[in-house]
N, C-alpha and C. Protein backbone atom coordinates (compact mmCIF):
# COMPACT_ATOMS: atom_id res chain seq x y z
N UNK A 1 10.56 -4.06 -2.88
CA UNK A 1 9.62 -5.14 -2.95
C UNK A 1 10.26 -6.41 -2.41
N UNK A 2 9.75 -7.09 -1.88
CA UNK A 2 9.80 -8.60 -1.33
C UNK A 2 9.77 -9.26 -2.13
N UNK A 3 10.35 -10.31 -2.54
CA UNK A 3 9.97 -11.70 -3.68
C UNK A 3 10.44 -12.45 -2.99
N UNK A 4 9.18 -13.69 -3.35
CA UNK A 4 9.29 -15.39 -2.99
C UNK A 4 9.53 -16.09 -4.24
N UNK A 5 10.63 -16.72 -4.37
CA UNK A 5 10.55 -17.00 -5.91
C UNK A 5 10.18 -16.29 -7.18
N UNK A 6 9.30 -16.50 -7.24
CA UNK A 6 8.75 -15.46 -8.77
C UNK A 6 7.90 -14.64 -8.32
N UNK A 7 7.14 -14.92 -7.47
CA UNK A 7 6.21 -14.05 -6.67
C UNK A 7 5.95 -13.17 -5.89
N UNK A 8 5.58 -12.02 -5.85
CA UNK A 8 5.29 -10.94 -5.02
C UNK A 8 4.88 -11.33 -3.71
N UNK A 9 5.42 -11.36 -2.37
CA UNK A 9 5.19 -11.22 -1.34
C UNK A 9 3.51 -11.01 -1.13
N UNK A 10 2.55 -11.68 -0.39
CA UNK A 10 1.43 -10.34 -0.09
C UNK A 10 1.39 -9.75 0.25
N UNK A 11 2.80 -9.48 1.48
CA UNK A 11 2.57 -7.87 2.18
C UNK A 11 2.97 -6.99 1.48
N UNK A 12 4.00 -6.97 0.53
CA UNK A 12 4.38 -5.95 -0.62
C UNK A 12 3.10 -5.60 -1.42
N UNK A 13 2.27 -6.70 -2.10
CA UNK A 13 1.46 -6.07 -2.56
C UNK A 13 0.53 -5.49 -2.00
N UNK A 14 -0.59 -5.92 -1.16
CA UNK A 14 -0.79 -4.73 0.09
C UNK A 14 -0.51 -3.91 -0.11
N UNK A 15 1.08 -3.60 0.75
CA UNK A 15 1.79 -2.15 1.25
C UNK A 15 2.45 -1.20 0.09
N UNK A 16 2.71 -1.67 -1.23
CA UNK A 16 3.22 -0.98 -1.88
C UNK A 16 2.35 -0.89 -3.40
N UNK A 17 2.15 -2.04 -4.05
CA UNK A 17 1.19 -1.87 -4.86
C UNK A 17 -0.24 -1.02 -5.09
N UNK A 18 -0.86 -1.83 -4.28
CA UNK A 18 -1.99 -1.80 -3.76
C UNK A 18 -2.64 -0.18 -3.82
N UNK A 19 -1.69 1.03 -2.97
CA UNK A 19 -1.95 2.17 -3.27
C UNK A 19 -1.94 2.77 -4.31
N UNK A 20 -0.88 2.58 -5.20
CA UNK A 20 -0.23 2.85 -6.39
C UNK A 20 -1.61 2.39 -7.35
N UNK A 21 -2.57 1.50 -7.31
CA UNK A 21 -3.26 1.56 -8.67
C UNK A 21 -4.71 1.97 -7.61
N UNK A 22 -5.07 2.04 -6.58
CA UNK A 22 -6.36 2.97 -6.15
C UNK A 22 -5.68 4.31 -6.26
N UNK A 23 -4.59 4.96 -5.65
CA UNK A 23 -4.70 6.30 -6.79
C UNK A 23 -4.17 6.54 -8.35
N UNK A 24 -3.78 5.22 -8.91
CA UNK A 24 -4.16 5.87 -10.40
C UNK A 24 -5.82 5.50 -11.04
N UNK A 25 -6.16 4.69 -10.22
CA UNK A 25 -7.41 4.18 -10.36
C UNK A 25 -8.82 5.86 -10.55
N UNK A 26 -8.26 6.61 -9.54
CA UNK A 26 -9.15 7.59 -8.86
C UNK A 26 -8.51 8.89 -10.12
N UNK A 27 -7.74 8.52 -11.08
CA UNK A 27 -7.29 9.37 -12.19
C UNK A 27 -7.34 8.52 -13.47
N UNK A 28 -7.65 7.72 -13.86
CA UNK A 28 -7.96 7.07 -14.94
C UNK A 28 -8.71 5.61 -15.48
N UNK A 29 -8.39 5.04 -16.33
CA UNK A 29 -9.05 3.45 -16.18
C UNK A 29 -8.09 2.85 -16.28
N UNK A 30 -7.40 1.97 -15.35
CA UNK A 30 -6.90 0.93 -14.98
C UNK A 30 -6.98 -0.61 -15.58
N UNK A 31 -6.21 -1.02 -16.63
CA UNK A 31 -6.54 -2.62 -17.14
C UNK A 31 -5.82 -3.36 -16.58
N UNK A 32 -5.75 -4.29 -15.69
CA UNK A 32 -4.50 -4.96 -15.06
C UNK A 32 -5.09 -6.46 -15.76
N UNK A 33 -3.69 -7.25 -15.60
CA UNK A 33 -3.81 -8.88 -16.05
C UNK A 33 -3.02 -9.08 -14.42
N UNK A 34 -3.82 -9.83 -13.56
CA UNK A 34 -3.30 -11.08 -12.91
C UNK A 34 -3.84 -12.21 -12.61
N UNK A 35 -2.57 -12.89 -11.83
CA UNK A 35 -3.11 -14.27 -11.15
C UNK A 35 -3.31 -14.20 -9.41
N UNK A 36 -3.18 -12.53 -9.15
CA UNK A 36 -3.10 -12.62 -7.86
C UNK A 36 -4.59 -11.98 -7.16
N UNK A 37 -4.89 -12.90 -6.78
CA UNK A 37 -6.18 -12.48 -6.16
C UNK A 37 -5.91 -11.50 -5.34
N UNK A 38 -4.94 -11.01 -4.37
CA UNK A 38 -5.45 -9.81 -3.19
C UNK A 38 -4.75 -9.16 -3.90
N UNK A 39 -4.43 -8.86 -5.23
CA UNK A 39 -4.28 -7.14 -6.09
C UNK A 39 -5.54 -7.29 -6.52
N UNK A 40 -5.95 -7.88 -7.13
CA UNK A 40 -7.11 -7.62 -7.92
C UNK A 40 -8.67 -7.43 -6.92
N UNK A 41 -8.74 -8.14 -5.70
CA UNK A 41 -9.42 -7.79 -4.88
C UNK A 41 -9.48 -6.46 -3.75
N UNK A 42 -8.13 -6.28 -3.38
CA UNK A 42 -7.70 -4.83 -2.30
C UNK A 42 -7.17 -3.83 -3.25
N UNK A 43 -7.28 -3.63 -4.62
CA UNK A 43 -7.67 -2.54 -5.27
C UNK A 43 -9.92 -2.39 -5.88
N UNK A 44 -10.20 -2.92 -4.93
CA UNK A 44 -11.22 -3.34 -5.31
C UNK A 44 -12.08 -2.60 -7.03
N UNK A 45 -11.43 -3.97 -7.57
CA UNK A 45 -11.79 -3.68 -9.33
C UNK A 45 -13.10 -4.38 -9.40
N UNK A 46 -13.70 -2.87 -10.51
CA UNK A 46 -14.94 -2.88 -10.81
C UNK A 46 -15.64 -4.15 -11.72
N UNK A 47 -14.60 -4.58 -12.19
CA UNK A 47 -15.29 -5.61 -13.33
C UNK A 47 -13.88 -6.86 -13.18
N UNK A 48 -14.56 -7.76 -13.64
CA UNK A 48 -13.36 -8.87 -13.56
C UNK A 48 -13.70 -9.45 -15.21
N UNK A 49 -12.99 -9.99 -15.51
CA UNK A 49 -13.26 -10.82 -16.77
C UNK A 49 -12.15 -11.80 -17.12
N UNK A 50 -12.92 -13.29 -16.85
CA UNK A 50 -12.09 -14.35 -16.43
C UNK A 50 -12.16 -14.86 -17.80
N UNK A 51 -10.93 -15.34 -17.77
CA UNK A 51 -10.80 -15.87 -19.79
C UNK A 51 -10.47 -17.18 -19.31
N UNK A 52 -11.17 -18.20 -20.36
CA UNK A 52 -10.90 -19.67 -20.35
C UNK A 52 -10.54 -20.32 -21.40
N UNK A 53 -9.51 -21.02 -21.89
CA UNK A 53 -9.05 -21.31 -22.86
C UNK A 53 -9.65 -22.94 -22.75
N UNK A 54 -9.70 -23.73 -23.74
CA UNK A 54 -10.71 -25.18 -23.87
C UNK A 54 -9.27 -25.97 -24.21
N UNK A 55 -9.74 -27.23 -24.80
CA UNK A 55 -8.93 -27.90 -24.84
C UNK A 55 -8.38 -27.63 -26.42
N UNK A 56 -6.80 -28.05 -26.45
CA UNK A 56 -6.13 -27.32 -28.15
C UNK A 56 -6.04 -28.81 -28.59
N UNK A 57 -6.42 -28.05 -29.96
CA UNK A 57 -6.41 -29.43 -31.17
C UNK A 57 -5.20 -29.13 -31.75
N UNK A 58 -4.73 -30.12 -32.32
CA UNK A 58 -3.70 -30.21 -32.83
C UNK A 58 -3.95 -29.15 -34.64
N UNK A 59 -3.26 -27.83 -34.64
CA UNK A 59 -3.35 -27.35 -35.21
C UNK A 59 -4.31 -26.24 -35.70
N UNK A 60 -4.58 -26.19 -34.44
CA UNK A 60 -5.80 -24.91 -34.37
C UNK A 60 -5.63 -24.71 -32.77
N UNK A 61 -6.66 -23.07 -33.07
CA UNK A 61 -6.51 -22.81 -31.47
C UNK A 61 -7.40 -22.93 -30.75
N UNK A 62 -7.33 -23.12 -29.48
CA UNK A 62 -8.22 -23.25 -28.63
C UNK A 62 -9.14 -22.23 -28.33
N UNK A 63 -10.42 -22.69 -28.13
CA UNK A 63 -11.66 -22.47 -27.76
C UNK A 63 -11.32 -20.94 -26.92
N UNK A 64 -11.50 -20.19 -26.99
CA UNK A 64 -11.44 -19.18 -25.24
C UNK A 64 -12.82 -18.73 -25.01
N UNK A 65 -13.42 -19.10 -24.05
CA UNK A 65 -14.81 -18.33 -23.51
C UNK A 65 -14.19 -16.87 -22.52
N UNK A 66 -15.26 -16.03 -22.18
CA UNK A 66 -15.21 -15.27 -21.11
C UNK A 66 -16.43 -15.10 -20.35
N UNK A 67 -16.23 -14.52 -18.77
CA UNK A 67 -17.04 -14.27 -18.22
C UNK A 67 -16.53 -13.27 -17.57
N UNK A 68 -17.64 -12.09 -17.74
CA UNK A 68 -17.31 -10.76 -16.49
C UNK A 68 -18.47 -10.76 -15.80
N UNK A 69 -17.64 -10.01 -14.47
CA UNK A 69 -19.16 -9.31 -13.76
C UNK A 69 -18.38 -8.55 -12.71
N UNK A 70 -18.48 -7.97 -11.46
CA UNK A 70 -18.37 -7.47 -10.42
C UNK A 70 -17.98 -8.42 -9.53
N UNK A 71 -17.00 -8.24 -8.62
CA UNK A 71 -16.37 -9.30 -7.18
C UNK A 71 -17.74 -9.42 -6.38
N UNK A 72 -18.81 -9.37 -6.32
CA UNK A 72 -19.76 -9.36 -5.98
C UNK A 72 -20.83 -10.62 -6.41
N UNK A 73 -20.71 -10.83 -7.53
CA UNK A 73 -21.03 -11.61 -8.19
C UNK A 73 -20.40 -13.03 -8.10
N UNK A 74 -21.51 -14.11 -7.49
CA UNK A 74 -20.92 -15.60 -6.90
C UNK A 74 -20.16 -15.81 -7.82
N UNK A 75 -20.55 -16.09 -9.31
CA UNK A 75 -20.10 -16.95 -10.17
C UNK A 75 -18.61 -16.13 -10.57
N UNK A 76 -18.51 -15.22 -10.37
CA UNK A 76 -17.05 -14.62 -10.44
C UNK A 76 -16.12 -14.82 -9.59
N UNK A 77 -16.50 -14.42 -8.34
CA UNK A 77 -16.08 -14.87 -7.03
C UNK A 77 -15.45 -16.57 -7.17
N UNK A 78 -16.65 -17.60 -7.24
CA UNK A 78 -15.80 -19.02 -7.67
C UNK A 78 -15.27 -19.03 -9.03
N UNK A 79 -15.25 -18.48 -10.08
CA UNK A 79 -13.94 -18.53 -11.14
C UNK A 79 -12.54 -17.69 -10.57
N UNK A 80 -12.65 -16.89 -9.81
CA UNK A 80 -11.34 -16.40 -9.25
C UNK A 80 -10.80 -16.84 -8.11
N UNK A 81 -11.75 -17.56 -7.06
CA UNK A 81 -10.81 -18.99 -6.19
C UNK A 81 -10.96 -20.18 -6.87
N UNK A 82 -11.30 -20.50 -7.96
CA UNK A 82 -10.12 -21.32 -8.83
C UNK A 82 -8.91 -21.34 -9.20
N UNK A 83 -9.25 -19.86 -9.71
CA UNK A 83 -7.74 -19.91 -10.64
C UNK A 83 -7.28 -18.84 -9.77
N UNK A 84 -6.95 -18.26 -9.14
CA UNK A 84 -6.24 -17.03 -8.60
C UNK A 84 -5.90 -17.53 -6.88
N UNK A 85 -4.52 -17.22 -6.89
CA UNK A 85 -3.92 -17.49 -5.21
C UNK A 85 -4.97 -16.91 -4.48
N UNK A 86 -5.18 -17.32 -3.16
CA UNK A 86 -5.31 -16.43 -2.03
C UNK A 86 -6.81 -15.99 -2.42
N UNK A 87 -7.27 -16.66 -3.06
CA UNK A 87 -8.99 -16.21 -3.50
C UNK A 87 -9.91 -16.23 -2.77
N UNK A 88 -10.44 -17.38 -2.46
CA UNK A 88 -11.48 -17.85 -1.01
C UNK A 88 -11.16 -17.04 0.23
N UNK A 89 -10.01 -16.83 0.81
CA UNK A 89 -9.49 -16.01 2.05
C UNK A 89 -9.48 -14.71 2.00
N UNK A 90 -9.53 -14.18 0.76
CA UNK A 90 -9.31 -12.49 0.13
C UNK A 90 -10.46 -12.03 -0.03
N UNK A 91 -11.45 -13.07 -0.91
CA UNK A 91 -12.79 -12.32 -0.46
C UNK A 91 -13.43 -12.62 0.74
N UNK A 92 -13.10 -13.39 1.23
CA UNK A 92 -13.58 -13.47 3.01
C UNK A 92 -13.42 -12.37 3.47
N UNK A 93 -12.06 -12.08 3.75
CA UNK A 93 -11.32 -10.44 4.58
C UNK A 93 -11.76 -9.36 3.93
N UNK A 94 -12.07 -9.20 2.63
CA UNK A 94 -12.59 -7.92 1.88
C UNK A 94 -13.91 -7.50 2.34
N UNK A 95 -15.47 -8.61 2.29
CA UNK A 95 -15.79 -8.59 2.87
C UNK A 95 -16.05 -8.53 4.47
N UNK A 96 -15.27 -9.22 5.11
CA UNK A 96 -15.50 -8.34 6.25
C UNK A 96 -14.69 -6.95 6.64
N UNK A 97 -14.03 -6.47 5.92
CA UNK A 97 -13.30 -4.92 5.67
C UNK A 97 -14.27 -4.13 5.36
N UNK A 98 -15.54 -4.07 4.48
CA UNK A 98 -16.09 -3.80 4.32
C UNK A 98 -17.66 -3.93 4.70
N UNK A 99 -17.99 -4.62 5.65
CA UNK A 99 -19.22 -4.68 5.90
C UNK A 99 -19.98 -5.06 4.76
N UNK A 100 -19.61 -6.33 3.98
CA UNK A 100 -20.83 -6.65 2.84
C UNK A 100 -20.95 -8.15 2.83
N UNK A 101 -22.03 -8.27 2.80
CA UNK A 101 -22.54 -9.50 2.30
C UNK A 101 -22.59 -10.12 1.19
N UNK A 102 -21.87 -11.23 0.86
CA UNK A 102 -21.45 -11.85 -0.24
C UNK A 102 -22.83 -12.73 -0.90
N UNK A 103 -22.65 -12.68 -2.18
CA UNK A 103 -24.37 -13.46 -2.74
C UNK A 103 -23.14 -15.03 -2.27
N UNK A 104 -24.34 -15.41 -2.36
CA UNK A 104 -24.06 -17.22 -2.00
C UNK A 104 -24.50 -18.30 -3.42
C-alpha cells in the first residue's frame, strides 16, 4: 500500500482495496466506516448512512441525527461531498463509468 501521511493513496485504494470488498461484498454483508469517498463510492455501496453529531453541552452528549439512502440519492450524494474527500469528483467519474444519471 501507498501512504500520504495518514492516508491511503487513491490509487492503492482503487487498485488494491477496492477489489478486496466487491468480492467479499458478492459473499456477504459488508459494514465499512469511512471518510473516503472513492472506497465507499468504487465499491459501489448499497446504502450510505451519514451520522451527524450537533453541538456538545457541557456535560451531556451530543445530539447525533442520521440519514441513509442509496449514492443515488441527491441529498446523500451532498452529505458525502461535504464530509468525505474526493466526493463531488467520485461521483462525477462513477457516474460517467457507469452510464447514469444523477438526480439533481
Amino acid at each position: 500500500m501507498t501512504w500520504r501521511g495518514l492516508d491511503l493513496a487513491n490509487k492503492s485504494v482503487f487498485d488494491e482495496l477496492v477489489p478486496l470488498f466487491i468480492a467479499a461484498k458478492a459473499k456477504r454483508q459488508v459494514i465499512m466506516v469511512t471518510h473516503n469517498a472513492n472506497l465507499a463510492i468504487n465499491t459501489d455501496a448499497d446504502q450510505i448512512i451519514v451520522a451527524e453529531a450537533g453541538p456538545h453541552q457541557t456535560g451531556r452528549l451530543p445530539p447525533i441525527t442520521y440519514t441513509a439512502g442509496g449514492l443515488e440519492n441527491a441529498d446523500i450524494r451532498k452529505a458525502m461531498c461535504d464530509i468525505l474527500k474526493g466526493g463531488d469528483a467520485a461521483f462525477r467519474e462513477r457516474a460517467r463509468r457507469l452510464c447514469v444519471r444523477l438526480e439533481r
